[in-house]
C-alpha atoms as a PDB file:
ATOM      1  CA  UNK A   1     -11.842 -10.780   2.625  1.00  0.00           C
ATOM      2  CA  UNK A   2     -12.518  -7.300   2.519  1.00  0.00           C
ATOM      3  CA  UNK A   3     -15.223  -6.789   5.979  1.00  0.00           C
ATOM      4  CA  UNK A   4     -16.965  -3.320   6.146  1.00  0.00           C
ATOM      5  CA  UNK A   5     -20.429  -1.657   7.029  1.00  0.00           C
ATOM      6  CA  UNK A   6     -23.003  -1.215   4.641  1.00  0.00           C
ATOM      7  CA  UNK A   7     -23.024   2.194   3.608  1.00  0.00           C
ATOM      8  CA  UNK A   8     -26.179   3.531   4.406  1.00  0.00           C
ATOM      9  CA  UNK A   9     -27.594   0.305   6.037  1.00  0.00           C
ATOM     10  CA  UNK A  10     -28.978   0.965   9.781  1.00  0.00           C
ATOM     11  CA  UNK A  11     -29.800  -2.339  10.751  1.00  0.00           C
ATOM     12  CA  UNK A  12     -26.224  -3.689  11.231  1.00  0.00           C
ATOM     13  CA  UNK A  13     -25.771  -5.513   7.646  1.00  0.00           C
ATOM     14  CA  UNK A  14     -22.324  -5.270   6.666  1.00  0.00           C
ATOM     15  CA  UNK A  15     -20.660  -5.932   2.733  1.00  0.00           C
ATOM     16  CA  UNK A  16     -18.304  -9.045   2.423  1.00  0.00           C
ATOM     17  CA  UNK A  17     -16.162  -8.443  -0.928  1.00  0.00           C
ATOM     18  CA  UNK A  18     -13.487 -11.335  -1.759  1.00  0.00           C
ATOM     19  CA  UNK A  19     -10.058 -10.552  -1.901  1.00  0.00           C
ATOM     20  CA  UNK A  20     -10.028 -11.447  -5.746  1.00  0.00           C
ATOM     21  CA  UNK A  21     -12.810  -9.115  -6.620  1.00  0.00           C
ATOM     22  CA  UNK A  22     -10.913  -5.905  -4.703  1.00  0.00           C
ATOM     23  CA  UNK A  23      -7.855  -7.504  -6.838  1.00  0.00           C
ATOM     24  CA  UNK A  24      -9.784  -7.059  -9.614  1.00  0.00           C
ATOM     25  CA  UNK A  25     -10.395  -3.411  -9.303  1.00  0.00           C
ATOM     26  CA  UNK A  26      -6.612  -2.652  -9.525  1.00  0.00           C
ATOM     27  CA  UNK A  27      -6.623  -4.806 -12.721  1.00  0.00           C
ATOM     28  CA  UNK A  28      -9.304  -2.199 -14.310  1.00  0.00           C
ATOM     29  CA  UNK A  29      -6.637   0.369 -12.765  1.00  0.00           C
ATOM     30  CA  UNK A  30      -3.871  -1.122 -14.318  1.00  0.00           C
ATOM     31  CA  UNK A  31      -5.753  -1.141 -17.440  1.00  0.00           C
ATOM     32  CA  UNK A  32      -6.877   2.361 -17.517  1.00  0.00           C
ATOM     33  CA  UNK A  33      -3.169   3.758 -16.503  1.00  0.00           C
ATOM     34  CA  UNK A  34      -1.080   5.829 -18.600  1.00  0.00           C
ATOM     35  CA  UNK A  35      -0.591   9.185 -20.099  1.00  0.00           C
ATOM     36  CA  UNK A  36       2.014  11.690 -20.792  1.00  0.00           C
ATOM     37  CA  UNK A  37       2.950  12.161 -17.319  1.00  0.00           C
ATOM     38  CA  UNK A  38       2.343   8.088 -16.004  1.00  0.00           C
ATOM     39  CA  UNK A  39       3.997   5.839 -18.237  1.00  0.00           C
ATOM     40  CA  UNK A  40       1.623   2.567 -19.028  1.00  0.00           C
ATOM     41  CA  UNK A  41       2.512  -0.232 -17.509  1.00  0.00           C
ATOM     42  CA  UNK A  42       5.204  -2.593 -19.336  1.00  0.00           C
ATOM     43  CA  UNK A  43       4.910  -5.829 -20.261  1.00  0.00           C
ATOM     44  CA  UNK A  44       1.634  -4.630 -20.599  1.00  0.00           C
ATOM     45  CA  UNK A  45      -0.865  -7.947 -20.243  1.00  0.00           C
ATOM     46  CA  UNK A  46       1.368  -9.444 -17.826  1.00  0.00           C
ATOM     47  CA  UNK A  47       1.141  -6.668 -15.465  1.00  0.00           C
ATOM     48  CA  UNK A  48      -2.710  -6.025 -15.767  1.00  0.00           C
ATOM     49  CA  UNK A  49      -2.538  -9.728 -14.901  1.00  0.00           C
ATOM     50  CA  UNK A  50      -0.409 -10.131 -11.941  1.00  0.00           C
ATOM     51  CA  UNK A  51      -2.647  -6.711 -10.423  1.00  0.00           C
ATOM     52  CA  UNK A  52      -6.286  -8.643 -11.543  1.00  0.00           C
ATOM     53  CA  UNK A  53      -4.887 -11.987  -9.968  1.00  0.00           C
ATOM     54  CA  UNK A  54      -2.607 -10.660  -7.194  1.00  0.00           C
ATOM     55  CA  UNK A  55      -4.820 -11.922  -4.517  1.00  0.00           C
ATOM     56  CA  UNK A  56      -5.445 -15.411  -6.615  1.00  0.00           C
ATOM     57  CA  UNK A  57      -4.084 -17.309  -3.367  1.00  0.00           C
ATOM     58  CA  UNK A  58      -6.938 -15.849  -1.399  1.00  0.00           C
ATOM     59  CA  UNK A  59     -10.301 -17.304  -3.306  1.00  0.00           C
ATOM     60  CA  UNK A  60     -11.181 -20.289  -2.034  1.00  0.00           C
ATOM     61  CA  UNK A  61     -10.425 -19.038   1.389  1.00  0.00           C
ATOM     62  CA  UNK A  62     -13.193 -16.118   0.902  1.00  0.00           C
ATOM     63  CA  UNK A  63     -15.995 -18.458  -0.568  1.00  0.00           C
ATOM     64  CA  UNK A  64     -15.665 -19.834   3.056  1.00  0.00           C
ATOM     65  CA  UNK A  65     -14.093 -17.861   5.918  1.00  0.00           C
ATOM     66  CA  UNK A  66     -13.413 -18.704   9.312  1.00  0.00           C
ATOM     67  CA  UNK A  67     -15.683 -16.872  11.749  1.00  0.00           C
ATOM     68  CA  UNK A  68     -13.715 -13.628  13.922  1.00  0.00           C
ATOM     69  CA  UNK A  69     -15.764 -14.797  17.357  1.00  0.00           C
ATOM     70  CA  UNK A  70     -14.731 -11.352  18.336  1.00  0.00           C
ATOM     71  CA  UNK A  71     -17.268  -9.517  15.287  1.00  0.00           C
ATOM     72  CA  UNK A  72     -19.461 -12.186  14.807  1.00  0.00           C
ATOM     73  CA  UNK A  73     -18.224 -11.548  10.992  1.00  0.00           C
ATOM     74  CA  UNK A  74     -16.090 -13.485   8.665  1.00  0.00           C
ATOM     75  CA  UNK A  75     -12.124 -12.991   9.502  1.00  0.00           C
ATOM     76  CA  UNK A  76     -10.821  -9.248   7.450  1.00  0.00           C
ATOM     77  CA  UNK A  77      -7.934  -9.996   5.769  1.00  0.00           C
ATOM     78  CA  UNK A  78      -6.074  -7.643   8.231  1.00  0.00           C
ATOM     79  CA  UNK A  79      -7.400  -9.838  10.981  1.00  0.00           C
ATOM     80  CA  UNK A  80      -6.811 -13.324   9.842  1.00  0.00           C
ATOM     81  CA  UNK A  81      -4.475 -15.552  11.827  1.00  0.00           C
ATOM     82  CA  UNK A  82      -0.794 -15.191  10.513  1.00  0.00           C
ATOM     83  CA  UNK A  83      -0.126 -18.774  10.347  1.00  0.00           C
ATOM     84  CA  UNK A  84      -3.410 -18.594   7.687  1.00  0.00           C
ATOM     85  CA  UNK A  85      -2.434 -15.534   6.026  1.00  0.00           C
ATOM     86  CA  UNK A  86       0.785 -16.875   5.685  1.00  0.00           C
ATOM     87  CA  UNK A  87      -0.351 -19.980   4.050  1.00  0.00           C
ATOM     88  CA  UNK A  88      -1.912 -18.797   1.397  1.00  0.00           C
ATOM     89  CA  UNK A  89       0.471 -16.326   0.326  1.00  0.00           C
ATOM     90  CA  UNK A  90       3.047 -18.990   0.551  1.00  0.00           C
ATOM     91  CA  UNK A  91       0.925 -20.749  -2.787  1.00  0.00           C
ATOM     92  CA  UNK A  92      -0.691 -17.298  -4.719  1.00  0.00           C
ATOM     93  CA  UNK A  93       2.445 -17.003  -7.007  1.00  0.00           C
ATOM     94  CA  UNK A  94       2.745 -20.795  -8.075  1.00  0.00           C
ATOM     95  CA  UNK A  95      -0.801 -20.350  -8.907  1.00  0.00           C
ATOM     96  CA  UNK A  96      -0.562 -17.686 -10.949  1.00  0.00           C
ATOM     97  CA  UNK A  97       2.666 -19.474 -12.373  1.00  0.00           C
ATOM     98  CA  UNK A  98       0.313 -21.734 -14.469  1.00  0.00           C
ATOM     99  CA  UNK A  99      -0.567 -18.392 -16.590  1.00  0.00           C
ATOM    100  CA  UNK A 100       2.395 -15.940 -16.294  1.00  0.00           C
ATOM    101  CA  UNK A 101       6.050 -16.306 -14.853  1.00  0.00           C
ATOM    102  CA  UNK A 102       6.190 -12.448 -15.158  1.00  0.00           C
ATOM    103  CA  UNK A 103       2.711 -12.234 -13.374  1.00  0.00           C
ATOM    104  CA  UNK A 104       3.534 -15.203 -10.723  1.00  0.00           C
ATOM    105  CA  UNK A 105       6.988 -12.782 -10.545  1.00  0.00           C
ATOM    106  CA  UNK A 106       5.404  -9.845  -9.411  1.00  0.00           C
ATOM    107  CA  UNK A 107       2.465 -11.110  -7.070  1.00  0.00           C
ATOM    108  CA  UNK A 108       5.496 -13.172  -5.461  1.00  0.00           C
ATOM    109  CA  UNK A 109       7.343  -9.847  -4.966  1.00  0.00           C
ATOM    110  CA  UNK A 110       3.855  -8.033  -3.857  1.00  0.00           C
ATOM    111  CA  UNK A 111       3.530 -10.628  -1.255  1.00  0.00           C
ATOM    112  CA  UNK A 112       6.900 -10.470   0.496  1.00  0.00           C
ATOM    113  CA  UNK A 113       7.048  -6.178  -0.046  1.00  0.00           C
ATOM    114  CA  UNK A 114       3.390  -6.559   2.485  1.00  0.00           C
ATOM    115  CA  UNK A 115       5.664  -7.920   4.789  1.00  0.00           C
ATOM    116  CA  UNK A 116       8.765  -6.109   4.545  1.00  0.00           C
ATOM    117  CA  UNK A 117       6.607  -2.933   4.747  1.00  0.00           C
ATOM    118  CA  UNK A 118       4.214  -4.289   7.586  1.00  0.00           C
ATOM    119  CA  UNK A 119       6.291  -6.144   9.606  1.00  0.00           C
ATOM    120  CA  UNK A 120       4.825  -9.083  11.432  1.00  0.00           C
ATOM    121  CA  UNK A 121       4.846  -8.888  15.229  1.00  0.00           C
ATOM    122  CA  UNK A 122       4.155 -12.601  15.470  1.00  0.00           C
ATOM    123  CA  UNK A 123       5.189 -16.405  14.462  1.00  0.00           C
ATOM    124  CA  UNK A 124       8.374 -14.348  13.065  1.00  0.00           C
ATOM    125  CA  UNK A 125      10.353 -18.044  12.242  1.00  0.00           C
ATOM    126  CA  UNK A 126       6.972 -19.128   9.583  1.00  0.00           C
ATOM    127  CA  UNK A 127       7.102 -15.333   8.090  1.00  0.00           C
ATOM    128  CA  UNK A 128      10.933 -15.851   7.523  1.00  0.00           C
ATOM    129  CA  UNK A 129      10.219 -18.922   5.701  1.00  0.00           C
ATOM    130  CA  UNK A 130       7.865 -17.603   3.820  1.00  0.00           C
ATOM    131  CA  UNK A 131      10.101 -14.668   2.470  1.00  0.00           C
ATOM    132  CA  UNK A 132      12.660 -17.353   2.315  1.00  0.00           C
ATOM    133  CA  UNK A 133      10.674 -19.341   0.236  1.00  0.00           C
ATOM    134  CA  UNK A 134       9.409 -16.277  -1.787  1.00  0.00           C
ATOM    135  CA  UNK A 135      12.865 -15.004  -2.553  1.00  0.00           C
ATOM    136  CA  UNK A 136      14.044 -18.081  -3.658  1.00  0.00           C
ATOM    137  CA  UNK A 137      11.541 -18.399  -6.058  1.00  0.00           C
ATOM    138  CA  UNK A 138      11.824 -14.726  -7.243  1.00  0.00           C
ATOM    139  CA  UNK A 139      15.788 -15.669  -8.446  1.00  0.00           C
ATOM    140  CA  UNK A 140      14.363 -18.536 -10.299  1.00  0.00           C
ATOM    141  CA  UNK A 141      11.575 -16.204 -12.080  1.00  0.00           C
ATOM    142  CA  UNK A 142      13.911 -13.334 -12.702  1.00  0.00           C
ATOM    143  CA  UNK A 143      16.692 -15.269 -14.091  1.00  0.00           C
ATOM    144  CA  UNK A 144      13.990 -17.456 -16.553  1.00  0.00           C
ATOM    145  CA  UNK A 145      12.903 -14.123 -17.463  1.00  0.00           C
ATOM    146  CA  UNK A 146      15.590 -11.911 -17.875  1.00  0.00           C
ATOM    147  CA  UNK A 147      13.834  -9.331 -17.109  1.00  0.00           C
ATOM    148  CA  UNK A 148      15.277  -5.760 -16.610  1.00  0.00           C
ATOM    149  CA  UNK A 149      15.446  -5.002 -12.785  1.00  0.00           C
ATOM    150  CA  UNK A 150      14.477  -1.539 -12.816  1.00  0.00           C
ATOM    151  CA  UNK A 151      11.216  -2.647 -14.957  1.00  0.00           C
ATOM    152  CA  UNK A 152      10.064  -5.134 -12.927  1.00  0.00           C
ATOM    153  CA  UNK A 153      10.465  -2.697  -9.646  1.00  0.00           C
ATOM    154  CA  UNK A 154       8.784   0.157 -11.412  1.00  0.00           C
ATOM    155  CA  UNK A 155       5.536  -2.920 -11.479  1.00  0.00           C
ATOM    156  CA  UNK A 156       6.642  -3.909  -8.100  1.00  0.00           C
ATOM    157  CA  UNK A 157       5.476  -0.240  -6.844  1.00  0.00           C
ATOM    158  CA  UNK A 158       3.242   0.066  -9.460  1.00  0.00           C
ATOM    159  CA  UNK A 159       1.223  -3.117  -8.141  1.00  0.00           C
ATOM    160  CA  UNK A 160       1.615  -1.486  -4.673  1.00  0.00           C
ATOM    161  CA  UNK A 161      -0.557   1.359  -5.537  1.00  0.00           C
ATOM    162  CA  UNK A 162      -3.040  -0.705  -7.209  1.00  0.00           C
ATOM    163  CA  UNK A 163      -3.931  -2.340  -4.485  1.00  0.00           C
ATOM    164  CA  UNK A 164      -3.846   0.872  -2.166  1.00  0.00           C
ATOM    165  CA  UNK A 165      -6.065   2.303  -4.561  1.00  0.00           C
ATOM    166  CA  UNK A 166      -8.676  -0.515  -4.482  1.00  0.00           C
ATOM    167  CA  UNK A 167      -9.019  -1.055  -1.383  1.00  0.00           C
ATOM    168  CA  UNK A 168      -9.371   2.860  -0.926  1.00  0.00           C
ATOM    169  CA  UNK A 169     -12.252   2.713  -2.989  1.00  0.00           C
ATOM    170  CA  UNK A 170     -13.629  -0.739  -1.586  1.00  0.00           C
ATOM    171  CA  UNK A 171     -13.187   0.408   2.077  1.00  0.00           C
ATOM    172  CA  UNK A 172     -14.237   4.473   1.610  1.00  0.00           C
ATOM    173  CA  UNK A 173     -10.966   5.697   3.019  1.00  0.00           C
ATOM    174  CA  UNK A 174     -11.501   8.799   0.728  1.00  0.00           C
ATOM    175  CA  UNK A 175     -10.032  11.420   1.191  1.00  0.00           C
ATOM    176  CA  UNK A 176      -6.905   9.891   1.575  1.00  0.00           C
ATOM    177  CA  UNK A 177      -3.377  10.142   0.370  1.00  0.00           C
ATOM    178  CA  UNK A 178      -1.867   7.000  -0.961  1.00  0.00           C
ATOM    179  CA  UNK A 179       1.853   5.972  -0.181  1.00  0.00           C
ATOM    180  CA  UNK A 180       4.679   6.822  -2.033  1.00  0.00           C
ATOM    181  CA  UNK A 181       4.664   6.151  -5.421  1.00  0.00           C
ATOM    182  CA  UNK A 182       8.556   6.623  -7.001  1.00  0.00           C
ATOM    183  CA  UNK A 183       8.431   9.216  -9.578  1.00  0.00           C
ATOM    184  CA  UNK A 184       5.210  10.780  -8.600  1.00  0.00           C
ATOM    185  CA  UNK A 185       5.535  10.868  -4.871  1.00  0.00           C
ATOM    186  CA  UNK A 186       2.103  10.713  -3.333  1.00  0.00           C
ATOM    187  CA  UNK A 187      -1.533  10.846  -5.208  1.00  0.00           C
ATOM    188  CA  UNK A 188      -4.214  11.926  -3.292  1.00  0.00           C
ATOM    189  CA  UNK A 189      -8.240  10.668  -3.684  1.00  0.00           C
ATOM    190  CA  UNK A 190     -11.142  12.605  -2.741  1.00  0.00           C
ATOM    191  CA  UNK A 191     -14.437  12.662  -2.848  1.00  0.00           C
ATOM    192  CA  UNK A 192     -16.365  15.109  -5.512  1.00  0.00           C
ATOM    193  CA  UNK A 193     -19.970  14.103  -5.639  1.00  0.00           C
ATOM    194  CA  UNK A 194     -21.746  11.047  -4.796  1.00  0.00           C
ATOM    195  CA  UNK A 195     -19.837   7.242  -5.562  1.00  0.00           C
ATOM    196  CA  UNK A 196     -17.400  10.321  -7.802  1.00  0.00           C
ATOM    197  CA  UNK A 197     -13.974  10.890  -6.772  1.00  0.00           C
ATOM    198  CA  UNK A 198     -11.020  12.553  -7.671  1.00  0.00           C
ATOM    199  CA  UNK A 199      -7.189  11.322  -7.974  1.00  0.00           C
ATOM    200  CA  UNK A 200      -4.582  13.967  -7.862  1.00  0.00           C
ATOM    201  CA  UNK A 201      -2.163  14.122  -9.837  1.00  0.00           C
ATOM    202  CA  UNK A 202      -4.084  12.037 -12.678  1.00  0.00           C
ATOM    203  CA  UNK A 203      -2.648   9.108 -13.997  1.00  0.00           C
ATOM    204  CA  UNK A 204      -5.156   7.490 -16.475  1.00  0.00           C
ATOM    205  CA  UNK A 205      -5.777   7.521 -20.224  1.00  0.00           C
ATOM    206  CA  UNK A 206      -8.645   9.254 -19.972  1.00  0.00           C
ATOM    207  CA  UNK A 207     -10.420  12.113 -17.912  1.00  0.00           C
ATOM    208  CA  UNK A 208     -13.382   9.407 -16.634  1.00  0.00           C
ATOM    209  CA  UNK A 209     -12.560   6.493 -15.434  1.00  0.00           C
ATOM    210  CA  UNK A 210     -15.456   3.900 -13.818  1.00  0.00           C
ATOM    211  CA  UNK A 211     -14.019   0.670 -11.714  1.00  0.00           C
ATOM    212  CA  UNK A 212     -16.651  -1.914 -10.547  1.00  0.00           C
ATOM    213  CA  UNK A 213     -16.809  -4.884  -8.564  1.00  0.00           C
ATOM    214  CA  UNK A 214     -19.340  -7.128  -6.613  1.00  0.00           C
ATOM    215  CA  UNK A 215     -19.766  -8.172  -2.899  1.00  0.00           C
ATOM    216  CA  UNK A 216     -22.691  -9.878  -0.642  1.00  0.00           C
ATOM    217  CA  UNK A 217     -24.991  -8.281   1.790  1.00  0.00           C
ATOM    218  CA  UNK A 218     -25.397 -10.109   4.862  1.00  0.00           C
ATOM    219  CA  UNK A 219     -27.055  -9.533   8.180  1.00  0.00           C
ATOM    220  CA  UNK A 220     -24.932 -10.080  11.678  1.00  0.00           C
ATOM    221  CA  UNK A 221     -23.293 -10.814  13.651  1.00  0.00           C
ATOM    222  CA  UNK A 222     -23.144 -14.787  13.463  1.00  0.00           C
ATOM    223  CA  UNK A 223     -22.595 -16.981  16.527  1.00  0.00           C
ATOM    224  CA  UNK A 224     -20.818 -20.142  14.847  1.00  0.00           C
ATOM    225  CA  UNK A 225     -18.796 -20.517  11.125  1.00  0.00           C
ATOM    226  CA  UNK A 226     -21.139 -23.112   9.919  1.00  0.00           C
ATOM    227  CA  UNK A 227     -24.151 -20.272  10.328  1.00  0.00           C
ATOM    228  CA  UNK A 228     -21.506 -17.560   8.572  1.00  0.00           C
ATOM    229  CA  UNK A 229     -20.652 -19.818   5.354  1.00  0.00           C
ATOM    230  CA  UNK A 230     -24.692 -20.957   4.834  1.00  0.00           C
ATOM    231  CA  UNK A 231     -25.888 -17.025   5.345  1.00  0.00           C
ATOM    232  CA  UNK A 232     -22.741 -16.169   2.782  1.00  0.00           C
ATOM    233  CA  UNK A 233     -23.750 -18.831   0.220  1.00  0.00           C
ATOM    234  CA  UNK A 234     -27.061 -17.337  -0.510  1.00  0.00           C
ATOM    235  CA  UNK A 235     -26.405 -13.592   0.280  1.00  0.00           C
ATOM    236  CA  UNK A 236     -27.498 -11.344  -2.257  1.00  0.00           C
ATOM    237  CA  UNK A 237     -25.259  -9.257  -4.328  1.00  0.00           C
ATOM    238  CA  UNK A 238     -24.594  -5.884  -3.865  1.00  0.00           C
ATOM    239  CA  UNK A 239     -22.895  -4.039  -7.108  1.00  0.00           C
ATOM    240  CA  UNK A 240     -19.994  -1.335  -6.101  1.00  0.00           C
ATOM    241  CA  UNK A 241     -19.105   1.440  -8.682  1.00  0.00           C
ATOM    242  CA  UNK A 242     -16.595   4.121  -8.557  1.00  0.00           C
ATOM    243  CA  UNK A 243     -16.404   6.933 -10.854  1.00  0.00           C
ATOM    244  CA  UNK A 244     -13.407   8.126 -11.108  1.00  0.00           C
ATOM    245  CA  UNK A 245     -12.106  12.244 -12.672  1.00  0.00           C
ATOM    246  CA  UNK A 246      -9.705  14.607 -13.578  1.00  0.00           C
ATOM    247  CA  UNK A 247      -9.414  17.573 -10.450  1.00  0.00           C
ATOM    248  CA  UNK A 248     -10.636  19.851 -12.617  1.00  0.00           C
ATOM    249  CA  UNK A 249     -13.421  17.622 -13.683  1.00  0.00           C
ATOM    250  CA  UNK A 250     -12.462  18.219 -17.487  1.00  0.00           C
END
């Protein structure tokens, strides 16, 4: 779960936005990519797939999260235990496999490049069976598929950004510069205007692009889980929207 302060909110309420709805911000990225600098993505539906369902392992955790005693909020997903987050990344792909082996493919290959990149610091033997397990599963996929290597590590990164990008947006890290994405090195977003931002170099279809998603408003901090879930059950909704242009604003 995505944890942050309401924006503009004095009275302590903070926004809780599941990890599939962020996820589903860099599948209306992944959608809108492509021009005559950015190729499109390619396989084209499986890719917006795997980056709308890349955090598929983490929704039924986020419809009822374990209480972080230490915030009085619901666990962020860079806070959660390891032996939890591990867990559910261990079943995300063979979720997704009941749509897309490409898609299961790459959200496998998302999960074990957050770990390679981040390295855990803790319960090191259940992370190494993880990406054990992972990799295994990843031969399987990319022999089924015959898939090009350099393709699917073009979506690999690709997927990366995504989900840089969305939680930039979801989390107002703006301006900030995203990591580096092969071929274009490093984009960077800023803000120009209010809930309007730019991305530099551009990379979509077209010079406007708007990404949405939904979280819940809730009040806090919460003393035990049971009061968390019951105040997140019936928390109203809060709409996010991001408007997205060119630098020059053409």
């Amino acid at each position: 779960m995505i944890v942050r302060d309401d924006p503009g909110a004095g009275d302590g309420a903070w926004l809780a936005i599941g990890q599939p709805a962020h996820a589903w911000v860099s599948g209306q990225a992944a959608r809108a990519w492509g021009n005559a600098a950015f190729a499109a993505p390619e396989p084209w539906e499986e890719v917006c797939l795997a980056a709308e369902q890349h955090d598929i392992g983490m929704a039924a955790w986020d419809l009822a999260p374990a209480l972080n005693p230490r915030t009085g909020r619901a666990f962020a997903f860079a806070e959660m235990p390891r032996p939890v987050h591990v867990e559910l990344w261990s079943h995300a792909a063979e979720r997704l496999l009941a749509q897309s082996r490409y898609a299961a493919l790459l959200v496998s290959l998302h999960g074990t490049t957050l770990y390679e990149r981040y390295p855990a610091t803790t319960h090191l033997e259940l992370v190494e069976a993880y990406l054990d397990g992972q990799r295994a599963l990843q031969v399987d996929l990319r022999a089924s598929l015959r898939a090009e290597p350099a393709e699917v590590e073009r979506n690999r990164e690709l997927l990366f950004f995504w989900d840089w990008l969305s939680l930039a947006l979801c989390l107002g890290w703006a301006p900030a510069e995203s990591p580096e994405l092969p071929g274009a090195g490093r984009l960077r977003l800023a803000p120009a205007g209010d809930e309007t931002l730019t991305l530099d170099p551009w990379p979509f279809a077209r010079p406007e692009v708007r990404l949405q998603t939904e979280g819940r408003r809730l009040p806090g901090p919460f003393t035990s889980e049971a009061e968390l879930n019951a105040a997140l059950a019936s928390a109203p909704w809060t709409a996010l929207e991001w408007r997205l242009v060119t630098p020059s604003g053409d």
